[in-house]
C-alpha atoms as a PDB file:
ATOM      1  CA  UNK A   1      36.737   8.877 -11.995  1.00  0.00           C
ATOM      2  CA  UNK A   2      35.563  10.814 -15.182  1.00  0.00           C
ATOM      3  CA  UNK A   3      35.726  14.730 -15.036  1.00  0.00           C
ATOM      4  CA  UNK A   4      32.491  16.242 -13.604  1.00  0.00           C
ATOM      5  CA  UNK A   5      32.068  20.046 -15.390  1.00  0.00           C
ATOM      6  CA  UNK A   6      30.234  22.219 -13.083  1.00  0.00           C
ATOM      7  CA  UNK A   7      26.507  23.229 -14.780  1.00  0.00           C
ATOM      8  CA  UNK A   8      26.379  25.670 -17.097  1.00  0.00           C
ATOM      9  CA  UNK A   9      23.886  27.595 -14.045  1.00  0.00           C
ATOM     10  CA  UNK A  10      23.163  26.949 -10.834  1.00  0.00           C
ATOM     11  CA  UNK A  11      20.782  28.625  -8.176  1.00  0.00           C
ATOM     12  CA  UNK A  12      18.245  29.087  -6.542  1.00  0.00           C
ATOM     13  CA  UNK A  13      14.125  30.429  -7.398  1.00  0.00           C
ATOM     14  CA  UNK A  14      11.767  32.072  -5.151  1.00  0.00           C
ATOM     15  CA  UNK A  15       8.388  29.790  -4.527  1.00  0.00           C
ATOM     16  CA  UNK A  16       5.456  29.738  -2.703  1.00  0.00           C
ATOM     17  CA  UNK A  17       5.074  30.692   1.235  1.00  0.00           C
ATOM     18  CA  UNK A  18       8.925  31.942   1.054  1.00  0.00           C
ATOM     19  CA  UNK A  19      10.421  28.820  -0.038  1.00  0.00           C
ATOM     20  CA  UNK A  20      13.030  28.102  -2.627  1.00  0.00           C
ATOM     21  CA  UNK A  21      14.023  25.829  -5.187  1.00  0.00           C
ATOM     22  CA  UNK A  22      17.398  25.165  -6.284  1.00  0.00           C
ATOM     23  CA  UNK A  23      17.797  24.510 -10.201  1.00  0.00           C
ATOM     24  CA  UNK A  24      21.170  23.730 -12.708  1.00  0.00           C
ATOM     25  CA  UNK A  25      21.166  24.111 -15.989  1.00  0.00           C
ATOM     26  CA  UNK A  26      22.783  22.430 -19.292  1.00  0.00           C
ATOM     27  CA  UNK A  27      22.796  22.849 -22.438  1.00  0.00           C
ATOM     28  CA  UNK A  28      21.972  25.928 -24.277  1.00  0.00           C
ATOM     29  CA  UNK A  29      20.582  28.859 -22.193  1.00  0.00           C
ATOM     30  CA  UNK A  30      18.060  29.993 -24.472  1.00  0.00           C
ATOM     31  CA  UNK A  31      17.425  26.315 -26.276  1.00  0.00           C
ATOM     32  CA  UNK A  32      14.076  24.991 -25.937  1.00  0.00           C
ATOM     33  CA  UNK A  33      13.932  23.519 -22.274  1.00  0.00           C
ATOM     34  CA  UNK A  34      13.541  20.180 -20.950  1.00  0.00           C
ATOM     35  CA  UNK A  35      12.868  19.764 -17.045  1.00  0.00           C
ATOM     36  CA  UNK A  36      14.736  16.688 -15.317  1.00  0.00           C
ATOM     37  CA  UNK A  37      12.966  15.276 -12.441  1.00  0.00           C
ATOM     38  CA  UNK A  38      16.050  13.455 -10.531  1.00  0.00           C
ATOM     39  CA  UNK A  39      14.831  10.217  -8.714  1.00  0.00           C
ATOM     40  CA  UNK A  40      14.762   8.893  -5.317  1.00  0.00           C
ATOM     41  CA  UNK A  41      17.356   9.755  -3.794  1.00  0.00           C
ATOM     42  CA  UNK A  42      19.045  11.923  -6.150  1.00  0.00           C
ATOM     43  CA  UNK A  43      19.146  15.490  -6.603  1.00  0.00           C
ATOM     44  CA  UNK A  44      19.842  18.587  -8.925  1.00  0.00           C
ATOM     45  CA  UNK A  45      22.463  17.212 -10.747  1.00  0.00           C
ATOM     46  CA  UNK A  46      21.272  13.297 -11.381  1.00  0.00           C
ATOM     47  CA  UNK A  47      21.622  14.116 -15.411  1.00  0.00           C
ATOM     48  CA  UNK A  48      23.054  11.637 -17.632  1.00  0.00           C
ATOM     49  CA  UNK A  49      26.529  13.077 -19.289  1.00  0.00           C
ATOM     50  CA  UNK A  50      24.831  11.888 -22.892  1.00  0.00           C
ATOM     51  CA  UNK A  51      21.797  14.084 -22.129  1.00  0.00           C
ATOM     52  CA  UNK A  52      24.372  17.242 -21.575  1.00  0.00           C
ATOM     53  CA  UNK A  53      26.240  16.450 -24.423  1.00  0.00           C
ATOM     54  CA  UNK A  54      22.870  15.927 -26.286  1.00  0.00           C
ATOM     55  CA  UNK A  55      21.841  19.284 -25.316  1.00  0.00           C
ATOM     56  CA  UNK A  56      24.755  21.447 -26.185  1.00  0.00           C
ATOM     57  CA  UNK A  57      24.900  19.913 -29.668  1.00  0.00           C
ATOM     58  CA  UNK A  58      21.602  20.664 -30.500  1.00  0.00           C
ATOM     59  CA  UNK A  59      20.571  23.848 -29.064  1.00  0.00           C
ATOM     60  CA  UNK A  60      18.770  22.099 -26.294  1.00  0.00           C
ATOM     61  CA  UNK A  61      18.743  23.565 -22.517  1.00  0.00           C
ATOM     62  CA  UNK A  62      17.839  20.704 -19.525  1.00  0.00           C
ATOM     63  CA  UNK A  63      16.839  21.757 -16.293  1.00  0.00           C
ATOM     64  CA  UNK A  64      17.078  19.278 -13.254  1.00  0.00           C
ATOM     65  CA  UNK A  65      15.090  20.678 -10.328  1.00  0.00           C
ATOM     66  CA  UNK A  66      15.849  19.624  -6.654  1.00  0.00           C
ATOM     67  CA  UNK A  67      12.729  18.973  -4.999  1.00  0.00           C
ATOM     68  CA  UNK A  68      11.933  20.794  -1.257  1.00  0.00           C
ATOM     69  CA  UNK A  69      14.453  19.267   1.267  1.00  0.00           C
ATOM     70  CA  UNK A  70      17.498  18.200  -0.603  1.00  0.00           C
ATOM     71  CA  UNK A  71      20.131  20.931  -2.131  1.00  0.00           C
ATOM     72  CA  UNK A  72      19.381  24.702  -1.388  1.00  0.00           C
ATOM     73  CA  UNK A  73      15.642  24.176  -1.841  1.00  0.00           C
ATOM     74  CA  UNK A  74      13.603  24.700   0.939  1.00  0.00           C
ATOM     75  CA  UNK A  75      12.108  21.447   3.251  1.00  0.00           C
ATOM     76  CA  UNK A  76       8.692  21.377   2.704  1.00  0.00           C
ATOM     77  CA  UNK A  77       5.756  18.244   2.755  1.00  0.00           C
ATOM     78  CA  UNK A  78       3.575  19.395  -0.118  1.00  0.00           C
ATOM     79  CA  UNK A  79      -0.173  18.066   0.702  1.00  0.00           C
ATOM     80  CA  UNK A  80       0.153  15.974  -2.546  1.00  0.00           C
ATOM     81  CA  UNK A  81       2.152  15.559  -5.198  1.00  0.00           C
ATOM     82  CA  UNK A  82       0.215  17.568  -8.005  1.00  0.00           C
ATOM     83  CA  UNK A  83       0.789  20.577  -5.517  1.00  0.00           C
ATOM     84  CA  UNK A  84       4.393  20.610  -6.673  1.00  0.00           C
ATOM     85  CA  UNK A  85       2.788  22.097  -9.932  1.00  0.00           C
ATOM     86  CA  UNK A  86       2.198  25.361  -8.825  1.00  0.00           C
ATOM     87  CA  UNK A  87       5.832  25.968  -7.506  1.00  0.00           C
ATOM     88  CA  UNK A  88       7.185  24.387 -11.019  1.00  0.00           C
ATOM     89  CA  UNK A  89       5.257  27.274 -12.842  1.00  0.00           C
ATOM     90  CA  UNK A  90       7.251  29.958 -10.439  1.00  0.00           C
ATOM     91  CA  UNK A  91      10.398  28.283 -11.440  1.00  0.00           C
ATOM     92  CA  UNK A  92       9.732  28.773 -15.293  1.00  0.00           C
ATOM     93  CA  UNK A  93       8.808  32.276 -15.206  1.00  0.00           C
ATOM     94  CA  UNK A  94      11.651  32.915 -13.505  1.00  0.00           C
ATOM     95  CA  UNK A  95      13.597  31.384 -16.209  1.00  0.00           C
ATOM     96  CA  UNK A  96      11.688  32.619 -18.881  1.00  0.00           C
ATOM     97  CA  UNK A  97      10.429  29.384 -20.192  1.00  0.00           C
ATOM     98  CA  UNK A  98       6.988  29.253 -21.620  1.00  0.00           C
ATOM     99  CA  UNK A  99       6.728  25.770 -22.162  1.00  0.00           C
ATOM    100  CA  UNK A 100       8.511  22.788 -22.040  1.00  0.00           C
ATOM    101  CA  UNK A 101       8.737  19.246 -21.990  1.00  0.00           C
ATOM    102  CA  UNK A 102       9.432  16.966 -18.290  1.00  0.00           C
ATOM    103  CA  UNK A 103      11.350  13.541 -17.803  1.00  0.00           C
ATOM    104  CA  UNK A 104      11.346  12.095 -14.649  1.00  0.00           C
ATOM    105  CA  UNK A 105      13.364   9.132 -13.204  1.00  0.00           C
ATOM    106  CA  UNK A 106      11.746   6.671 -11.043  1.00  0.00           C
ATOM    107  CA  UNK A 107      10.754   8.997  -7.685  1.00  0.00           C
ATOM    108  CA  UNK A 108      10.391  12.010 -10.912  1.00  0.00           C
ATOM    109  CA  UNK A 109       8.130  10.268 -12.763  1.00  0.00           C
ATOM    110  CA  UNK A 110       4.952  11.582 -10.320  1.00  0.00           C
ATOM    111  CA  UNK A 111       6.578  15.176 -10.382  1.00  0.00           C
ATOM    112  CA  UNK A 112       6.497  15.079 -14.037  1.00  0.00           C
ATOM    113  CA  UNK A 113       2.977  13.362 -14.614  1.00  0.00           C
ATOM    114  CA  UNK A 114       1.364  16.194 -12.254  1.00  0.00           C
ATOM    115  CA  UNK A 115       2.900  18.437 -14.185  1.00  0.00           C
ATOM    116  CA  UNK A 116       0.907  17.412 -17.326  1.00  0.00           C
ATOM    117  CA  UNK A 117      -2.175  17.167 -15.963  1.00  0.00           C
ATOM    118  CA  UNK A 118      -1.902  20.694 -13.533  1.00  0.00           C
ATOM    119  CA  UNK A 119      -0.072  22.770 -16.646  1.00  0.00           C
ATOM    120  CA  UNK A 120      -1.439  21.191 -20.124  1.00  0.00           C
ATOM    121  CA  UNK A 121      -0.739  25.040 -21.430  1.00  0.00           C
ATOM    122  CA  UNK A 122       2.906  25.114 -20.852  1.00  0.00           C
ATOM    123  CA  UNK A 123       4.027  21.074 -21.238  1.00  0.00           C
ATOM    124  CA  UNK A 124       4.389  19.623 -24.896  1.00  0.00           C
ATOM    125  CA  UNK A 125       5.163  16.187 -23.631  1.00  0.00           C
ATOM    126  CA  UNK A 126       6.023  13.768 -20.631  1.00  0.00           C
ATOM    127  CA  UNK A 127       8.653  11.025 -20.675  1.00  0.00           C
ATOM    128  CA  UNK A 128       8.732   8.847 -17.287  1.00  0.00           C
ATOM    129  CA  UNK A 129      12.084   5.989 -16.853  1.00  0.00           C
ATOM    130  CA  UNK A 130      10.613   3.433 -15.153  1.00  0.00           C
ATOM    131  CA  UNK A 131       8.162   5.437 -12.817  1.00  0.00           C
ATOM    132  CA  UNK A 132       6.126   5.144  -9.825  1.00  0.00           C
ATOM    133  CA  UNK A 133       3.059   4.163  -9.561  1.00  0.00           C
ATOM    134  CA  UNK A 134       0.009   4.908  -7.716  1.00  0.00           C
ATOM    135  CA  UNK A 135      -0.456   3.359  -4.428  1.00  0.00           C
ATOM    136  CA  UNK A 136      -3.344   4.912  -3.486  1.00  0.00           C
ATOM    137  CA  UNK A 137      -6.525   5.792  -5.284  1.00  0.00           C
ATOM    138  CA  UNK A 138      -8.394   4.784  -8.378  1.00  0.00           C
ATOM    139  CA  UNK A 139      -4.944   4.017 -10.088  1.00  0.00           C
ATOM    140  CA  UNK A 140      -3.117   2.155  -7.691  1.00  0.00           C
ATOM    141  CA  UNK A 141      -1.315  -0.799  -8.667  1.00  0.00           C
ATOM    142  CA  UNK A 142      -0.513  -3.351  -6.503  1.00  0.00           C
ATOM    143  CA  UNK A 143       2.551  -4.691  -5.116  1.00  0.00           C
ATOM    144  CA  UNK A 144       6.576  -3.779  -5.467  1.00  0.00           C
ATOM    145  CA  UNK A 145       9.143  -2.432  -3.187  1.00  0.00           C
ATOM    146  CA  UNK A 146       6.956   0.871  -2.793  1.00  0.00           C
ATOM    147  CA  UNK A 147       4.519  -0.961  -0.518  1.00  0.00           C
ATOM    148  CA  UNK A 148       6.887  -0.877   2.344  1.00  0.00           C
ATOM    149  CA  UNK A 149       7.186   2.974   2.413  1.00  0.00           C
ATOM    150  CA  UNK A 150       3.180   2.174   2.618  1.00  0.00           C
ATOM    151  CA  UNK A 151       3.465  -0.308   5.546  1.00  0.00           C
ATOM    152  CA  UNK A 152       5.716   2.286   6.938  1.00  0.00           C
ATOM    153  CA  UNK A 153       3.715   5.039   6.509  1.00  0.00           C
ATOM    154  CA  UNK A 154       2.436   6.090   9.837  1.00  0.00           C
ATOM    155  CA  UNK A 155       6.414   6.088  11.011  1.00  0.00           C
ATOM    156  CA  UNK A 156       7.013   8.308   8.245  1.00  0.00           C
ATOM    157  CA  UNK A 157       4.570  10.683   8.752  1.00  0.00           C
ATOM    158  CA  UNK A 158       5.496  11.007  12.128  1.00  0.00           C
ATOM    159  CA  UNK A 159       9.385  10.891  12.528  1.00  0.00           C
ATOM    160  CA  UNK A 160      10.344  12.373   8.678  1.00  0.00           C
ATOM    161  CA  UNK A 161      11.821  15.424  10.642  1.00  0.00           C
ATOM    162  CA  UNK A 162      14.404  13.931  12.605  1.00  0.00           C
ATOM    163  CA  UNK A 163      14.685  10.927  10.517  1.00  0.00           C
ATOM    164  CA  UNK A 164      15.831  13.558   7.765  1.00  0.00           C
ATOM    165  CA  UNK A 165      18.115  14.690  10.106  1.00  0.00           C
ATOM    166  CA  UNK A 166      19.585  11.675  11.070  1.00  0.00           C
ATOM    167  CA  UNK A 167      19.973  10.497   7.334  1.00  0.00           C
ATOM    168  CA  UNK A 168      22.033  13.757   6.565  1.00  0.00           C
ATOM    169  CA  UNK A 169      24.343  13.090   9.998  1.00  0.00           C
ATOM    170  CA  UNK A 170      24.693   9.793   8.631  1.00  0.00           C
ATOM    171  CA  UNK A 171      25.682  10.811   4.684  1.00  0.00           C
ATOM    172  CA  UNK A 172      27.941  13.513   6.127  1.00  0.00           C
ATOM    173  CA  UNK A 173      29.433  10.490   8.184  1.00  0.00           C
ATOM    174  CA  UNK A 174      30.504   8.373   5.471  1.00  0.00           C
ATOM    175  CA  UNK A 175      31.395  10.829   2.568  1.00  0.00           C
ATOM    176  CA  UNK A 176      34.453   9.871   2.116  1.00  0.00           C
ATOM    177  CA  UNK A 177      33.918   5.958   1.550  1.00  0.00           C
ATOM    178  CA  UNK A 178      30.928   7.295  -1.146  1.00  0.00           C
ATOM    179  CA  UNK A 179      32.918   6.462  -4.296  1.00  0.00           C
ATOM    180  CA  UNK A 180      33.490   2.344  -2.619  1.00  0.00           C
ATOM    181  CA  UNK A 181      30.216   2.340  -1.175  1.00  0.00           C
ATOM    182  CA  UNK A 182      28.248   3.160  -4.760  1.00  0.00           C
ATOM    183  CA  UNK A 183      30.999   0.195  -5.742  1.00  0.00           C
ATOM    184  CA  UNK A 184      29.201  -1.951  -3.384  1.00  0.00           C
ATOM    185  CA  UNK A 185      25.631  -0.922  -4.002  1.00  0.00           C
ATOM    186  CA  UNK A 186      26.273  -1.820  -7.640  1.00  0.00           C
ATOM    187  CA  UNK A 187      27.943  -5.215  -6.897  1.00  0.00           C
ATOM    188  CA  UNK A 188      24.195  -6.227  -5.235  1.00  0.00           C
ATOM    189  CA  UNK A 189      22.460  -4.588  -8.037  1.00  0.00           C
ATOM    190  CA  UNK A 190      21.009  -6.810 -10.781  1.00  0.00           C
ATOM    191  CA  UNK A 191      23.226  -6.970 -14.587  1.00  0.00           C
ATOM    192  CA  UNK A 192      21.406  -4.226 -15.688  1.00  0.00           C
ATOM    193  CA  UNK A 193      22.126  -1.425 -13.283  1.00  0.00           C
ATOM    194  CA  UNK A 194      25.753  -3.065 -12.071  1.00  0.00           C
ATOM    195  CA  UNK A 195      26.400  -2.815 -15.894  1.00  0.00           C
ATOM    196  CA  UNK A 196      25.683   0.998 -15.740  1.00  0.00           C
ATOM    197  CA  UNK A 197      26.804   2.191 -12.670  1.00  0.00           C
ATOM    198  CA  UNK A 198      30.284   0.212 -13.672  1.00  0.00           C
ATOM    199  CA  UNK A 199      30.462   2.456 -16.432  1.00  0.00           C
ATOM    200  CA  UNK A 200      32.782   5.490 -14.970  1.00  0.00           C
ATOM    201  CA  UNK A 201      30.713   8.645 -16.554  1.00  0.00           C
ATOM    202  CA  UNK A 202      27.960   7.390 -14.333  1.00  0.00           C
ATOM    203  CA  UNK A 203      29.602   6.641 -11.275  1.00  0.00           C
ATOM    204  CA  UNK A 204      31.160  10.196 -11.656  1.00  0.00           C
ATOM    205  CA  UNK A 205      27.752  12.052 -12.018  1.00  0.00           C
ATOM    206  CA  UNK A 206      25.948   9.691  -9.081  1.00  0.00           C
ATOM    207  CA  UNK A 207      29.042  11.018  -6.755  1.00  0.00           C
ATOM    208  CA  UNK A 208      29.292  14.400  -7.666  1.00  0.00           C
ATOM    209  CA  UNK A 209      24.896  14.165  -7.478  1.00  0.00           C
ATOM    210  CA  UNK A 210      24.830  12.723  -4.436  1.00  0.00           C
ATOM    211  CA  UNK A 211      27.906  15.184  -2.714  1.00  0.00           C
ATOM    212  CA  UNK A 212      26.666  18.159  -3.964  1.00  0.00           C
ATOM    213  CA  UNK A 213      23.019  17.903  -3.210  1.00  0.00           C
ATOM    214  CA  UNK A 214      22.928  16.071   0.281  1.00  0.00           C
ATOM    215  CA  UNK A 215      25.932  18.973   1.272  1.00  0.00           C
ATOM    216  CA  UNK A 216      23.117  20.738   3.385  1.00  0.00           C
ATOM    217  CA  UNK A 217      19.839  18.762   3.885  1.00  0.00           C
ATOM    218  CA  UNK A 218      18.454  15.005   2.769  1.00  0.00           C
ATOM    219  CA  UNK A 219      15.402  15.255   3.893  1.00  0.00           C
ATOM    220  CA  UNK A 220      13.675  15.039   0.613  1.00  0.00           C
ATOM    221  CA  UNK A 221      13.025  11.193  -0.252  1.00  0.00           C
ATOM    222  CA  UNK A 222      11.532  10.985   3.302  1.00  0.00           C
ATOM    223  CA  UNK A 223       9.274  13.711   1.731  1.00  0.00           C
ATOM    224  CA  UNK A 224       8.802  11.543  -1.532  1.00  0.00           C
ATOM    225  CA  UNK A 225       7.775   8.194   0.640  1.00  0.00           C
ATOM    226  CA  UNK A 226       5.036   9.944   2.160  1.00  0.00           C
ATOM    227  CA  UNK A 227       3.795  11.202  -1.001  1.00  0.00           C
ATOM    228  CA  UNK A 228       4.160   8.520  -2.771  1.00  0.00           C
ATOM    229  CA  UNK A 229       1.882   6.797  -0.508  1.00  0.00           C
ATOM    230  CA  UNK A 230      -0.636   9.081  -0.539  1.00  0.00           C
ATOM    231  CA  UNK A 231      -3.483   9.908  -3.106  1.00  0.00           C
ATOM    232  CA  UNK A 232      -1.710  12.463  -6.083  1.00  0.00           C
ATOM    233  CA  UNK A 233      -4.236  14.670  -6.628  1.00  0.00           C
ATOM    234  CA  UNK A 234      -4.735  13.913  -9.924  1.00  0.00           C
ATOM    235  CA  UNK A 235      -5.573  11.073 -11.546  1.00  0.00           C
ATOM    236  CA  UNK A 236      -4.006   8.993 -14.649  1.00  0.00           C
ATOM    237  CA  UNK A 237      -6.848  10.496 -17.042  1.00  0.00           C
ATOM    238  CA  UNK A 238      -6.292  13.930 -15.881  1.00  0.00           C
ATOM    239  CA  UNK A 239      -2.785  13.763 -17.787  1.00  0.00           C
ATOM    240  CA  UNK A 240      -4.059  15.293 -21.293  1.00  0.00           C
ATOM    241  CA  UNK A 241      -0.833  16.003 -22.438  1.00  0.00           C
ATOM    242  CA  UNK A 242       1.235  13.093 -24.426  1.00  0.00           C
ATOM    243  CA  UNK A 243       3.283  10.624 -21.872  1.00  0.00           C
ATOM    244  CA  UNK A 244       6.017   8.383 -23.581  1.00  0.00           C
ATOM    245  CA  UNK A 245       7.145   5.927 -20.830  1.00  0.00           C
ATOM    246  CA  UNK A 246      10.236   3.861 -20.870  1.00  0.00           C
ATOM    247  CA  UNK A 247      11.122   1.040 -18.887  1.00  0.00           C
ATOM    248  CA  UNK A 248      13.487  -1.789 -17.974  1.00  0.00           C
ATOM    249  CA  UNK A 249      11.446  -5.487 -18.015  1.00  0.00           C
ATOM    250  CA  UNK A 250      14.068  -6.543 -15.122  1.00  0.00           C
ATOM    251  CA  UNK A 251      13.215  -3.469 -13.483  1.00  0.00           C
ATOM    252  CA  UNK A 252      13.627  -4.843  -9.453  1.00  0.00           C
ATOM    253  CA  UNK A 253      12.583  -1.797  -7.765  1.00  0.00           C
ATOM    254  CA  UNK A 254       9.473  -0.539  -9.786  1.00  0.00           C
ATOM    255  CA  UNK A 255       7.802  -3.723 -11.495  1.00  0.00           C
ATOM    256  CA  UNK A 256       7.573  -3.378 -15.421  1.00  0.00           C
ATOM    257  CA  UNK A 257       3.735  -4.063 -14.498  1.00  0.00           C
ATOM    258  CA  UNK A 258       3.651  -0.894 -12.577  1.00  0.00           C
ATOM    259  CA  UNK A 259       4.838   1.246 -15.958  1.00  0.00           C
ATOM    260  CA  UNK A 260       2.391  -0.773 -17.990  1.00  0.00           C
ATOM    261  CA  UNK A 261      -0.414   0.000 -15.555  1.00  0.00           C
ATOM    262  CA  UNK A 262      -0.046   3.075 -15.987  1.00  0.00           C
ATOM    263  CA  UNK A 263       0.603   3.624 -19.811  1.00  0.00           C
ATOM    264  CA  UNK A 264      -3.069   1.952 -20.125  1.00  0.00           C
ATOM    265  CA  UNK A 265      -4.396   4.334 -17.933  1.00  0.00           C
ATOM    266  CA  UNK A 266      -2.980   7.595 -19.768  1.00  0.00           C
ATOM    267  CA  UNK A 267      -5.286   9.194 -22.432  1.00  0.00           C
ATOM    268  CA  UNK A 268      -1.827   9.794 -24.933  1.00  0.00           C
ATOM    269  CA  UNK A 269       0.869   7.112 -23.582  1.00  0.00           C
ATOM    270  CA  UNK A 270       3.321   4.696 -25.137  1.00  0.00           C
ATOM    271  CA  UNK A 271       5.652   2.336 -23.328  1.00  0.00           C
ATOM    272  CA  UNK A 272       8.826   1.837 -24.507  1.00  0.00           C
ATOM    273  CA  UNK A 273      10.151  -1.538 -22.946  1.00  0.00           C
ATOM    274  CA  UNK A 274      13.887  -1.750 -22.370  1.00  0.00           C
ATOM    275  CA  UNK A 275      14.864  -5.335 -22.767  1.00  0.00           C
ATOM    276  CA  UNK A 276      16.960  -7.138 -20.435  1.00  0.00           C
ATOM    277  CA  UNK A 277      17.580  -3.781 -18.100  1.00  0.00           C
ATOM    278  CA  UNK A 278      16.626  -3.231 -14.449  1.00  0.00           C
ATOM    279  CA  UNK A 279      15.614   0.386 -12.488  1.00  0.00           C
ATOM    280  CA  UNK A 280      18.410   2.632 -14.051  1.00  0.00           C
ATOM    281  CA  UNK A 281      18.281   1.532 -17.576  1.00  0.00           C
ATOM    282  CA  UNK A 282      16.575   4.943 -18.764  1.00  0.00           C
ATOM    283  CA  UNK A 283      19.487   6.663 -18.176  1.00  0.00           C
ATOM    284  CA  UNK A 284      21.750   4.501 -20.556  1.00  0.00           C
ATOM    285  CA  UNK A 285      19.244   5.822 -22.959  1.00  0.00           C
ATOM    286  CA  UNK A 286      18.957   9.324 -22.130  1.00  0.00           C
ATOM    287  CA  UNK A 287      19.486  10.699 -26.407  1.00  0.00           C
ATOM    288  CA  UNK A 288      16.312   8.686 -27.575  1.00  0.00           C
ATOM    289  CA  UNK A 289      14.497  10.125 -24.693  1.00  0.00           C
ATOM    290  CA  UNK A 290      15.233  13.362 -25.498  1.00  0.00           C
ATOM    291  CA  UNK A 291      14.983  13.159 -29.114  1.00  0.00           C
ATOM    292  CA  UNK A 292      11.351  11.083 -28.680  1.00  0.00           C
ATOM    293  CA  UNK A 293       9.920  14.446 -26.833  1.00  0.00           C
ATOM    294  CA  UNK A 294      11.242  16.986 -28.996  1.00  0.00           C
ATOM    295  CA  UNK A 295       9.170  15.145 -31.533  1.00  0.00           C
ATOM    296  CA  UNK A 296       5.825  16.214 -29.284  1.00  0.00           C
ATOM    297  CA  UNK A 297       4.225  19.191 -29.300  1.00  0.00           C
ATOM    298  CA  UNK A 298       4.557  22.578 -31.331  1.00  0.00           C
ATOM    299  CA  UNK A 299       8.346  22.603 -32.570  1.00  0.00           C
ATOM    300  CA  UNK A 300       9.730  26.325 -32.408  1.00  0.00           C
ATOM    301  CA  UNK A 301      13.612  27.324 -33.496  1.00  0.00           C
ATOM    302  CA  UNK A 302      15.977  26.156 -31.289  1.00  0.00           C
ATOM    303  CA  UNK A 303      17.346  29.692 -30.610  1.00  0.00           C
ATOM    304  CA  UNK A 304      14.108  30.941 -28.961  1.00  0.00           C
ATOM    305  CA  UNK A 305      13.470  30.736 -24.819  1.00  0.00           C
ATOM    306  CA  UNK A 306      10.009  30.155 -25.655  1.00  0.00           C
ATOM    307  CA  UNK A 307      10.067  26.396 -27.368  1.00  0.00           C
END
């Protein structure tokens, strides 16, 4: 397995009501900042060892954010998804960042659309791989593996506590067969993501993701299921801020239609299809990403914590 480096920070914010949220950092420390919305599952550390490598070479600082129930950050069922926002601008002034652009991977793609519509003043740009989509509301798309959590959603309202619990028992369980058991998700996946997660840079940074941030708590994409099933808070339009959105056309979890349903829906949004790649194909393309957003918005020096 490749070498995992440790982030160049790790820790933990104070939030709303008491609560925490527990952050790592890569890249430069006072490079303009980019905020990494890890999927579903996934955690603090679900960054792409291109994107880190990206970001040390050119001044750049990524932040990956675990959201309430999964790391050190605090369990917590926000009422919808765009309430996340108001914790998000904590984090940032804790870290001195006045502005900055979001990605967000599948489960993150939400986090980081809320985010551009609830902070237009502090986000130059959005990029979602292969995102959600609405199931509820005026911009709810129909169909796709996401309609089960919305079959489901009574049970998960209801038993997300100890199911949590149970699904951390169970991860603790089988940590040591994690490194064959990602070999067998990946033998099931489609070419596209068995392709990637063959690759041994990302099969090292899934591991050391998934070890690290389900060490305490997993109760998080129990939290995410419920959300995602309920209305955001905000709608498509609401999102003023530029969205570019990237995504595989053999995507088998979220259907390409989903992104493109979206992307129409967006006042400022591109799609950026990624031919003949399934759910995870984003991440194989994590330096145009980055460099695509650092295109939007006000472009500052590199050395400054306000970018």
């Amino acid at each position: 397995m490749s070498t995992v480096e440790r982030p160049a920070l790790e820790g933990t914010v104070a939030v709303r009501d008491g609560r925490r949220l527990s952050f790592a950092e890569y890249g430069a420390p006072r490079g303009a900042a980019i905020v990494w919305m890890h999927g579903t599952p996934g955690a603090r550390r679900q960054i792409p060892f291109e994107a880190r490598l990206h970001a040390e070479q050119h001044g750049l600082r990524i932040i990956g954010i675990d959201r309430p129930g999964i790391g050190s950050s605090t369990p917590h069922l926000y009422p919808n998804i765009v309430d996340w926002a108001g914790d998000l601008a904590l984090l940032l002034d804790a870290l001195a960042v006045d502005t900055c652009r979001l990605i967000g991977l599948s489960g993150g793609g939400p986090y980081a659309l809320a985010a551009g519509a609830a902070l237009p003043q502090r986000v130059h740009g959005v990029g979602v791989l292969g995102g959600v989509a609405p199931t509820a509301g005026p911009d709810a798309a129909e169909g796709g593996i996401i309609q089960l959590a919305v079959a489901l959603a009574p049970l998960l309202r209801a038993g997300r506590v100890p199911l949590g619990i149970a699904l951390t028992a169970a991860i603790r369980l089988v940590k040591p067969l994690a490194g064959p058991g990602l070999d067998l998700y990946a033998a099931l996946q489609p070419p596209g993501d068995k392709n990637l997660l063959a690759r041994p840079e990302f099969k090292a940074m899934f591991l050391d993701d998934l070890l690290n941030g389900s060490r305490f708590q997993t109760s998080a994409p129990l939290s995410d299921l419920v959300l995602f099933t309920r209305d955001w808070g905000f709608q498509a339009a609401d999102v003023s801020v530029p969205v570019r959105w990237w995504h595989g056309d053999e995507d088998h979890i979220v259907p390409f239609r989903h992104g493109q349903h979206m992307v129409d829906r967006l006042p400022d949004a591109t799609m950026t299809v990624i031919s003949g790649e399934s759910h995870l194909g984003g991440l194989g393309i994590a330096e145009e990403v980055i460099s695509t957003l650092m295109e939007l918005g006000p472009r500052c020096p590199s050395t400054t914590a306000t970018s």
